[in-house]
Structure formats: structure tokens, C-alpha cells
PDB file of N, CA and C in Angstrom:
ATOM      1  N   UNK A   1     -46.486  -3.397  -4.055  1.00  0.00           N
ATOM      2  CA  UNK A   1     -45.744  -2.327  -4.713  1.00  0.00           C
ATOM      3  C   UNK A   1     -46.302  -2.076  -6.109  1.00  0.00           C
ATOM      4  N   UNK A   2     -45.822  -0.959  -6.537  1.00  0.00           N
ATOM      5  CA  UNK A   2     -46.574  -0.394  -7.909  1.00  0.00           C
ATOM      6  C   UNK A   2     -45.928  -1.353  -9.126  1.00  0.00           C
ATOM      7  N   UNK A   3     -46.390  -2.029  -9.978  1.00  0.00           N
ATOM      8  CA  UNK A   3     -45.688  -2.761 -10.815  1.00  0.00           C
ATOM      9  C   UNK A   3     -45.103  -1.943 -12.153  1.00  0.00           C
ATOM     10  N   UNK A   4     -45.321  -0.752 -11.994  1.00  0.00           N
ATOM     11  CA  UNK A   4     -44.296   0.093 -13.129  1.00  0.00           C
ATOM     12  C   UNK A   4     -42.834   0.501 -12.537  1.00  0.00           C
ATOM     13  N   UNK A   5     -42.781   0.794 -10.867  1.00  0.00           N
ATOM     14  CA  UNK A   5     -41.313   0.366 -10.410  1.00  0.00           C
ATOM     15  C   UNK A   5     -41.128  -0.507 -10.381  1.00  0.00           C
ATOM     16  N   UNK A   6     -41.355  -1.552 -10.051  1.00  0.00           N
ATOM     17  CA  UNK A   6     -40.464  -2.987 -10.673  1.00  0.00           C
ATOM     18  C   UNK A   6     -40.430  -3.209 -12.156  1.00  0.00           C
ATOM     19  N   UNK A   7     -41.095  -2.747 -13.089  1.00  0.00           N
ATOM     20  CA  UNK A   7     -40.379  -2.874 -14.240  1.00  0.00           C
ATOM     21  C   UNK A   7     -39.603  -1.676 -14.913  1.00  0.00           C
ATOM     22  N   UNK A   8     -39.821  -0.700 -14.237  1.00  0.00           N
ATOM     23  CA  UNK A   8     -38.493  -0.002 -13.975  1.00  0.00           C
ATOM     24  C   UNK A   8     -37.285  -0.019 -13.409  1.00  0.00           C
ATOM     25  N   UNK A   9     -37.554  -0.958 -12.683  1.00  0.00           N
ATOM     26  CA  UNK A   9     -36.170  -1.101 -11.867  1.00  0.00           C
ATOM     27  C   UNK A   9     -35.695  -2.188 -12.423  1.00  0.00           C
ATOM     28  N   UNK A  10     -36.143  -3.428 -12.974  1.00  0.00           N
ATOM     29  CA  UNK A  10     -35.752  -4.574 -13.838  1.00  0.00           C
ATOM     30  C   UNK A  10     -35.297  -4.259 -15.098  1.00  0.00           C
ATOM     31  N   UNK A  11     -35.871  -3.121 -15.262  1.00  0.00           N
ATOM     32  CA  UNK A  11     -35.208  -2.620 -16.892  1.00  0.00           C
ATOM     33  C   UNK A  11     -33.714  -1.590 -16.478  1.00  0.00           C
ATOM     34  N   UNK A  12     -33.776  -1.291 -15.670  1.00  0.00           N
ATOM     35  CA  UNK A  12     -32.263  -0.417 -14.772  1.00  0.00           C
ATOM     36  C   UNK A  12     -31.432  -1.936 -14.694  1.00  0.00           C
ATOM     37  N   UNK A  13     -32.109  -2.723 -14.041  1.00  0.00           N
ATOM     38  CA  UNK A  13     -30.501  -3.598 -13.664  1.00  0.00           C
ATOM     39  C   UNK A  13     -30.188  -4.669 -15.194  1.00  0.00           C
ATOM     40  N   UNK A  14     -31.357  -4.637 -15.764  1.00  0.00           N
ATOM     41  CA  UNK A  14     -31.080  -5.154 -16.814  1.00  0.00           C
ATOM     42  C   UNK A  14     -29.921  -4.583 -18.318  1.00  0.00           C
ATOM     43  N   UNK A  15     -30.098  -3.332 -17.679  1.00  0.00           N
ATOM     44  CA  UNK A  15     -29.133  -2.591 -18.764  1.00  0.00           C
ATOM     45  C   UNK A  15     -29.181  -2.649 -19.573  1.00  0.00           C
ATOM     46  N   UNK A  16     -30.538  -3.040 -20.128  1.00  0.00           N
ATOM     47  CA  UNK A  16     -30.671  -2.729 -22.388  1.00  0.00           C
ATOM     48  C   UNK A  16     -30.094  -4.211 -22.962  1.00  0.00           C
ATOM     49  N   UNK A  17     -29.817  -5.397 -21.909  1.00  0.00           N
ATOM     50  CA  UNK A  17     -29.196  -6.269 -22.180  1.00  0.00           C
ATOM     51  C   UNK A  17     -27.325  -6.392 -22.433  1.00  0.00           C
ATOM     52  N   UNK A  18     -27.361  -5.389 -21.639  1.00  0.00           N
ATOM     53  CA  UNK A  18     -25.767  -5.260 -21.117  1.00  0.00           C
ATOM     54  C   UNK A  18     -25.275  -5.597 -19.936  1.00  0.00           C
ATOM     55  N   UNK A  19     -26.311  -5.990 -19.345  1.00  0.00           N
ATOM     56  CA  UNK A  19     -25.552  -5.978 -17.321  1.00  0.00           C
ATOM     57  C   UNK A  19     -24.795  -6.896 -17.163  1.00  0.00           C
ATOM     58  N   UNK A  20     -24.633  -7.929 -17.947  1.00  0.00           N
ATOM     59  CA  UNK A  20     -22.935  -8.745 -17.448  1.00  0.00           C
ATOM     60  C   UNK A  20     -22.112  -7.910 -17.757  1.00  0.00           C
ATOM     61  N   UNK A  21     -22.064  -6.591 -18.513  1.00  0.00           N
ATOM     62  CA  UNK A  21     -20.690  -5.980 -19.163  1.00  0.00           C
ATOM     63  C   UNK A  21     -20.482  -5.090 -18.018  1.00  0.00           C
ATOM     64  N   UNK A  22     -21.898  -4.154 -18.186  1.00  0.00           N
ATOM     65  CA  UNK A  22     -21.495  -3.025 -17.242  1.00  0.00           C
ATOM     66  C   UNK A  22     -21.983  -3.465 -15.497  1.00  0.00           C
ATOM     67  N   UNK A  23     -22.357  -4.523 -14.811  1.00  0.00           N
ATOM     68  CA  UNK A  23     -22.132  -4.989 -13.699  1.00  0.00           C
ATOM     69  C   UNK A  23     -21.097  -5.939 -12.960  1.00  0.00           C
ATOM     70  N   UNK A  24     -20.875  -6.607 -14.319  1.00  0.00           N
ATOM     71  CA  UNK A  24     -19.502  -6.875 -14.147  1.00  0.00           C
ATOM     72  C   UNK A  24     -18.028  -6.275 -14.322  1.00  0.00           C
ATOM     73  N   UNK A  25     -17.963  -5.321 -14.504  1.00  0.00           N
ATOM     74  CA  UNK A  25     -16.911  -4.143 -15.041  1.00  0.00           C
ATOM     75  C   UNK A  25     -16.757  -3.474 -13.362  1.00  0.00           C
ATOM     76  N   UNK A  26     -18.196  -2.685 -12.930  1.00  0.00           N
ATOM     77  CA  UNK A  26     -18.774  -2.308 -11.657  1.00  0.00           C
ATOM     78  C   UNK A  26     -18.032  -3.316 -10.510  1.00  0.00           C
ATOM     79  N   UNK A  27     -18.250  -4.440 -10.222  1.00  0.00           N
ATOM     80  CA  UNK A  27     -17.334  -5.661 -10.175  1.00  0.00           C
ATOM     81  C   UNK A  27     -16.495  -5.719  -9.904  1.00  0.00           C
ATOM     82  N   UNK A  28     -15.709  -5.574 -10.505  1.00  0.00           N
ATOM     83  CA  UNK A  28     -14.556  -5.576 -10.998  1.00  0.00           C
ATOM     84  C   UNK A  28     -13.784  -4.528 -10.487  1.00  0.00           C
ATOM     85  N   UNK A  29     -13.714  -3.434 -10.756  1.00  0.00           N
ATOM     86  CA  UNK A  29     -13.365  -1.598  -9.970  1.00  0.00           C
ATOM     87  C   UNK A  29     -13.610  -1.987  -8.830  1.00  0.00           C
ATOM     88  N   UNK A  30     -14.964  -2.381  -8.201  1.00  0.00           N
ATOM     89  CA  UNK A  30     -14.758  -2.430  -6.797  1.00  0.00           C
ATOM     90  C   UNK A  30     -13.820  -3.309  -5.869  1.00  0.00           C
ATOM     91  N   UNK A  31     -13.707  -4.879  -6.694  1.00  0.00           N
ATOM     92  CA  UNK A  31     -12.498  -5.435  -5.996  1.00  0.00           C
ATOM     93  C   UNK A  31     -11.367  -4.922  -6.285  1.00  0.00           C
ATOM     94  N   UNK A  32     -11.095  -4.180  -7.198  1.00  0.00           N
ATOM     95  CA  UNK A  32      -9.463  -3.419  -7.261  1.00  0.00           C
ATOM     96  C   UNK A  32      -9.052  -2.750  -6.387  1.00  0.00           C
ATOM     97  N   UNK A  33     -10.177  -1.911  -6.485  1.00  0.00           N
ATOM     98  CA  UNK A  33     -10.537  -0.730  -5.056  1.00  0.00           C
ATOM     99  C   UNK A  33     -10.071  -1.357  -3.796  1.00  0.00           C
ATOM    100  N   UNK A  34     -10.696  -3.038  -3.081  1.00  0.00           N
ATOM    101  CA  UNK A  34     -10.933  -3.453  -2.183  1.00  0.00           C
ATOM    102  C   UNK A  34      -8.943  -3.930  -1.968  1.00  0.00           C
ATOM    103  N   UNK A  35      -8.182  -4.471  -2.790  1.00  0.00           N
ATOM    104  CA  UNK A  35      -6.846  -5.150  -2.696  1.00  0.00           C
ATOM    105  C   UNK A  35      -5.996  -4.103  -2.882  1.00  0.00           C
ATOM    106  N   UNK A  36      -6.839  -2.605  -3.275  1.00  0.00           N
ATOM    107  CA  UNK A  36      -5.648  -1.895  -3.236  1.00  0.00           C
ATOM    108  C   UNK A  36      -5.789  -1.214  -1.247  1.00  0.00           C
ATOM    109  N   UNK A  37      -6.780  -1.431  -1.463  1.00  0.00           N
ATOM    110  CA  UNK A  37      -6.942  -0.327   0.276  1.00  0.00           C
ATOM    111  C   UNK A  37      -6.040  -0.958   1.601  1.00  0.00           C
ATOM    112  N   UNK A  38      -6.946  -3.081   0.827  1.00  0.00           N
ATOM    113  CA  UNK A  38      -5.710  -3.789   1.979  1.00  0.00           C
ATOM    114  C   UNK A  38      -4.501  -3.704   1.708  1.00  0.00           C
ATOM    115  N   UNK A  39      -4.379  -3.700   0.659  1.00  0.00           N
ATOM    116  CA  UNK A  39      -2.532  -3.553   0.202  1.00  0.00           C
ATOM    117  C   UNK A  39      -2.051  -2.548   0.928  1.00  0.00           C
ATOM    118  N   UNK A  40      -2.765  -1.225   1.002  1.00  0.00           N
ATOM    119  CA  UNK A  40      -1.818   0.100   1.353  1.00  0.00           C
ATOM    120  C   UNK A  40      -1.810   0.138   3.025  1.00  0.00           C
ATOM    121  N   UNK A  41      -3.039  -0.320   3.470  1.00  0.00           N
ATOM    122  CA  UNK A  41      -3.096  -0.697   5.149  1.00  0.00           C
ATOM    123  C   UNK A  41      -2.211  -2.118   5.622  1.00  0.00           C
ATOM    124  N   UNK A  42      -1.875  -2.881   4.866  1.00  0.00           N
ATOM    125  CA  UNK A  42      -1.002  -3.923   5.525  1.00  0.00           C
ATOM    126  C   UNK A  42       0.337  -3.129   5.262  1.00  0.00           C
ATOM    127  N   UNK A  43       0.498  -1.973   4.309  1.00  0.00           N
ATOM    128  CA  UNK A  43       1.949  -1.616   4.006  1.00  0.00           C
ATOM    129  C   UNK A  43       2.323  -0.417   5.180  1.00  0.00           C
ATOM    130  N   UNK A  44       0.965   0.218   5.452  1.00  0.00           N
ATOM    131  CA  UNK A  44       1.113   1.188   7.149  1.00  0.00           C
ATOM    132  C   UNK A  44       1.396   0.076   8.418  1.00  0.00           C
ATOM    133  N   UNK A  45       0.769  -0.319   8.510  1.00  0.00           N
ATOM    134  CA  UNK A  45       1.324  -1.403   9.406  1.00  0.00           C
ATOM    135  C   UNK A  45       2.518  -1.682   9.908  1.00  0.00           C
ATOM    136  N   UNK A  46       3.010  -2.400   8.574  1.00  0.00           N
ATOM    137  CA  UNK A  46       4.204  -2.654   8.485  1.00  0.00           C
ATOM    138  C   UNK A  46       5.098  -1.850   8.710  1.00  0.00           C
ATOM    139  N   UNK A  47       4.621  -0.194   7.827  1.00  0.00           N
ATOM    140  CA  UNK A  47       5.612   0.907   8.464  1.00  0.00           C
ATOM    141  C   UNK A  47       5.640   1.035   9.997  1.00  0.00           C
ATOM    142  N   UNK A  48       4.485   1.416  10.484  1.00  0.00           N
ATOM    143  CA  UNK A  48       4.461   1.655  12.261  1.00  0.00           C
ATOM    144  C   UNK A  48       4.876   0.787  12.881  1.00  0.00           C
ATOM    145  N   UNK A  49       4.793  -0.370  12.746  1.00  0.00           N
ATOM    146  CA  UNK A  49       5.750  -1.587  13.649  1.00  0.00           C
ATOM    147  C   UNK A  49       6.827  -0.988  13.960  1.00  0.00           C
ATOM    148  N   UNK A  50       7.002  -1.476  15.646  1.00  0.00           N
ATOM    149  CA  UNK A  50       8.100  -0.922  16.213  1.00  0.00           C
ATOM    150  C   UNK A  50       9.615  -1.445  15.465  1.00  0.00           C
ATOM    151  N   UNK A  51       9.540  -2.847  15.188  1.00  0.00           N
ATOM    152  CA  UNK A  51      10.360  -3.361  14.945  1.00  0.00           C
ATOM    153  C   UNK A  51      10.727  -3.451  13.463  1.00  0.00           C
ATOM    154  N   UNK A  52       9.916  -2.345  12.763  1.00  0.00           N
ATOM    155  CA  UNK A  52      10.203  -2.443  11.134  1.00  0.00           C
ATOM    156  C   UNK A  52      12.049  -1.983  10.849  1.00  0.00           C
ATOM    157  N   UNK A  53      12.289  -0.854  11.459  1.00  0.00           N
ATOM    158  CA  UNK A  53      13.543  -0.930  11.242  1.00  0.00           C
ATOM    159  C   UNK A  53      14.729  -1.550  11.674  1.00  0.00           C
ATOM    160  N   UNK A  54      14.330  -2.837  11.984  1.00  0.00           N
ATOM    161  CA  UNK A  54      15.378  -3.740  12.136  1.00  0.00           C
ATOM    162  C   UNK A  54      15.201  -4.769  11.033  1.00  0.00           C
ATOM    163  N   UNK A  55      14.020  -4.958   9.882  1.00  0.00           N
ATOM    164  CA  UNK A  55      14.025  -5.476   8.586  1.00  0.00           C
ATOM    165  C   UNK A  55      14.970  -4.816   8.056  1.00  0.00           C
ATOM    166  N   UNK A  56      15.928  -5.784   7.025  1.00  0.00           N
ATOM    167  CA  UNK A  56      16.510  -5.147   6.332  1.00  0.00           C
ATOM    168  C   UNK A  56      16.319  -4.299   5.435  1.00  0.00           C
ATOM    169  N   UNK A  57      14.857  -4.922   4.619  1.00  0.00           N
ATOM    170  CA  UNK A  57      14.616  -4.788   3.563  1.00  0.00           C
ATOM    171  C   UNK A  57      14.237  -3.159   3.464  1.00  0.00           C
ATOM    172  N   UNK A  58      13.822  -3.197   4.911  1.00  0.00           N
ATOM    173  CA  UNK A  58      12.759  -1.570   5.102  1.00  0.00           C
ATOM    174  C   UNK A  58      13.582  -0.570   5.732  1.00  0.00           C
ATOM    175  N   UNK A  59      14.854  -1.040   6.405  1.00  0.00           N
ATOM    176  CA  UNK A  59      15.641  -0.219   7.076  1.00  0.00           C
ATOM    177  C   UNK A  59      16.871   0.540   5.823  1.00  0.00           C
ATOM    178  N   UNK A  60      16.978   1.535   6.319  1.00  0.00           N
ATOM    179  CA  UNK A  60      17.960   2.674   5.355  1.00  0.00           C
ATOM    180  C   UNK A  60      19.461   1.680   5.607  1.00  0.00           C
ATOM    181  N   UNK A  61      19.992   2.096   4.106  1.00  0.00           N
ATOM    182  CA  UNK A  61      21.548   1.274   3.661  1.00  0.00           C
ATOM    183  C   UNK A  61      22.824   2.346   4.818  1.00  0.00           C
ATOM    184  N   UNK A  62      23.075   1.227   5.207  1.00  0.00           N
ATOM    185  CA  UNK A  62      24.231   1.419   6.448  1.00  0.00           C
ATOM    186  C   UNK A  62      25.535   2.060   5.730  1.00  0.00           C
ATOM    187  N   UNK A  63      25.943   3.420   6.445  1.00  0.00           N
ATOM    188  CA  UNK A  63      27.206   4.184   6.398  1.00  0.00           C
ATOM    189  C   UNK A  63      27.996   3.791   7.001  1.00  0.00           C
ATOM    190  N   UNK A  64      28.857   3.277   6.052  1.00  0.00           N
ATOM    191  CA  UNK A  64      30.517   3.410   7.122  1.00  0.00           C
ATOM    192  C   UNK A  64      31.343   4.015   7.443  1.00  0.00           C
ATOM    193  N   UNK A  65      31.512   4.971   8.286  1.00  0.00           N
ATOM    194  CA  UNK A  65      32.248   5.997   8.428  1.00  0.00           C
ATOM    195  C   UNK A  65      33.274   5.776   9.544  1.00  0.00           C
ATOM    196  N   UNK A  66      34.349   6.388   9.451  1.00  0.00           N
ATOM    197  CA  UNK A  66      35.445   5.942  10.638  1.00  0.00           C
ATOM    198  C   UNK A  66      35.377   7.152  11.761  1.00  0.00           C
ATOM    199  N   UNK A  67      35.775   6.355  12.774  1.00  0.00           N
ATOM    200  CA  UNK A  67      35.341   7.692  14.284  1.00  0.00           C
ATOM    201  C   UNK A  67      36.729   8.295  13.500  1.00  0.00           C
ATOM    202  N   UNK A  68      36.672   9.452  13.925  1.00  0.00           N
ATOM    203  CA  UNK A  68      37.821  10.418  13.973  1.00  0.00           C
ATOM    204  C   UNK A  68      38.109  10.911  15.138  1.00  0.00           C
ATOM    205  N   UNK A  69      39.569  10.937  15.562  1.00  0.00           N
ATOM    206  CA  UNK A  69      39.969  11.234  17.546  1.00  0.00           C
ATOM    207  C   UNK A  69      41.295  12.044  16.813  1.00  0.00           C
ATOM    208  N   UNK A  70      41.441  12.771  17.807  1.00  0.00           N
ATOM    209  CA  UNK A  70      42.197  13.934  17.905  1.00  0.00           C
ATOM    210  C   UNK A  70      43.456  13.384  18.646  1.00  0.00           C
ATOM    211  N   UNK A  71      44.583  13.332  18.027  1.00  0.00           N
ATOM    212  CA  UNK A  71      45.813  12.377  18.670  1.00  0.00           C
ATOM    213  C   UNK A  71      46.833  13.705  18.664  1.00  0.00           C
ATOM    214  N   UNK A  72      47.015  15.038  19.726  1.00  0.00           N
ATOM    215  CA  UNK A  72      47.656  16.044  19.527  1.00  0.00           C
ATOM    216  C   UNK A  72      47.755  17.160  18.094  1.00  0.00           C
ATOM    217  N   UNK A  73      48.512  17.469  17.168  1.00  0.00           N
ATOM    218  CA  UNK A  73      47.674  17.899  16.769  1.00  0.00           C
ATOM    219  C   UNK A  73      47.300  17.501  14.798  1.00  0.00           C
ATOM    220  N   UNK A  74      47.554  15.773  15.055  1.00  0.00           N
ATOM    221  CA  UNK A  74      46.485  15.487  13.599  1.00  0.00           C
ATOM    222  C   UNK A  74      45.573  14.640  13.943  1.00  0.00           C
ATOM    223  N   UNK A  75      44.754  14.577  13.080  1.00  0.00           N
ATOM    224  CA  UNK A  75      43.587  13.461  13.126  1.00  0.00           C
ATOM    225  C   UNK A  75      43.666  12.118  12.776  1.00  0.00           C
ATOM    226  N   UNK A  76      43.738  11.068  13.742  1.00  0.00           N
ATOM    227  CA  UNK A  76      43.941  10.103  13.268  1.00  0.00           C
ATOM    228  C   UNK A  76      42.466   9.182  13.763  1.00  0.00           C
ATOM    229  N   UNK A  77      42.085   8.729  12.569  1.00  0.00           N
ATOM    230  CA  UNK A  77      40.918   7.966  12.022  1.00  0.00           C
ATOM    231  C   UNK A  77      40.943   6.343  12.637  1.00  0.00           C
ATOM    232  N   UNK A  78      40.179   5.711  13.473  1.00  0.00           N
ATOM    233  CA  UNK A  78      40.284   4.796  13.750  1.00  0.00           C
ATOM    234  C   UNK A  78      38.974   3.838  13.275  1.00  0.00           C
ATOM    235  N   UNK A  79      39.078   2.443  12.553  1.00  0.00           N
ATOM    236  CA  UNK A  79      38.141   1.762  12.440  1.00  0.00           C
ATOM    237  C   UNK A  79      37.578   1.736  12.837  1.00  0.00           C
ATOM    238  N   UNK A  80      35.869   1.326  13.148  1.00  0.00           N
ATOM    239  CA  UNK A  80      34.941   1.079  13.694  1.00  0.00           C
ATOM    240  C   UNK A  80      34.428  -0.472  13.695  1.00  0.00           C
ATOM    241  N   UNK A  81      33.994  -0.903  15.056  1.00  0.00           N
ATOM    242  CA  UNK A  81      34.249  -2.271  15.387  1.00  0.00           C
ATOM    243  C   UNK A  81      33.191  -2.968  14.847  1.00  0.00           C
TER     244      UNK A  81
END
């Protein structure tokens, strides 16, 4: 190979005597990148599971509402079991 690209290219990764800053920074963004993508795909997951809404944590806060039956002509409200 031509030895002015390799000392072109050694002077690129070398960075002016910066490349721990700016390859490690580079680094760095990319594993953020990497724990946020698994983070958001283990959190689909979790949504599509058949059985997610029987977690509490993930299932909507329970209404209590009383049946209402028609006893001639008022409404009388009976607990729910």
C-alpha cells in the first residue's frame, strides 16, 4: 500500500492527539444508542405479550361500578361480586 495513506489514515485516527477524547466520546453515544434500543425492544415485548394485561403494574386501574337492574319502575343498584 501507498505509505502516504497510512500516514494519513494514522494521522485521522490519531486526532491531533485527541482520540481518547473524541473516540472515546464516539464510544460512548454508541453504547447509549445500543441500551436505549434494547431498553425500548424489551419494553415492546413486554407490551405484545399476551399475558401483559394481567400484570398489574401494566394493566389499566380497575372501575367499580354497580350493575344497575330495573326493579318496576326505579332503579335499584346492586353490588358487584
Amino acid at each position: 500500500m501507498n505509505t502516504d495513506l497510512l500516514d494519513a489514515l494514522a494521522a485521522f485516527v490519531a486526532m491531533g492527539g485527541y482520540a481518547g477524547y473524541v473516540w472515546g466520546s464516539l464510544a460512548m453515544c454508541a453504547l447509549a444508542f445500543a441500551i436505549e434500543l434494547a431498553w425500548l425492544r424489551r419494553l415492546q415485548r413486554d407490551a405484545l405479550r399476551p399475558d401483559a394485561m394481567a400484570e398489574p403494574h401494566l394493566a389499566s386501574p380497575r372501575v367499580h361500578r354497580p350493575v344497575v337492574t330495573r326493579a318496576g319502575a326505579m332503579a335499584m343498584p346492586e353490588p358487584r361480586p
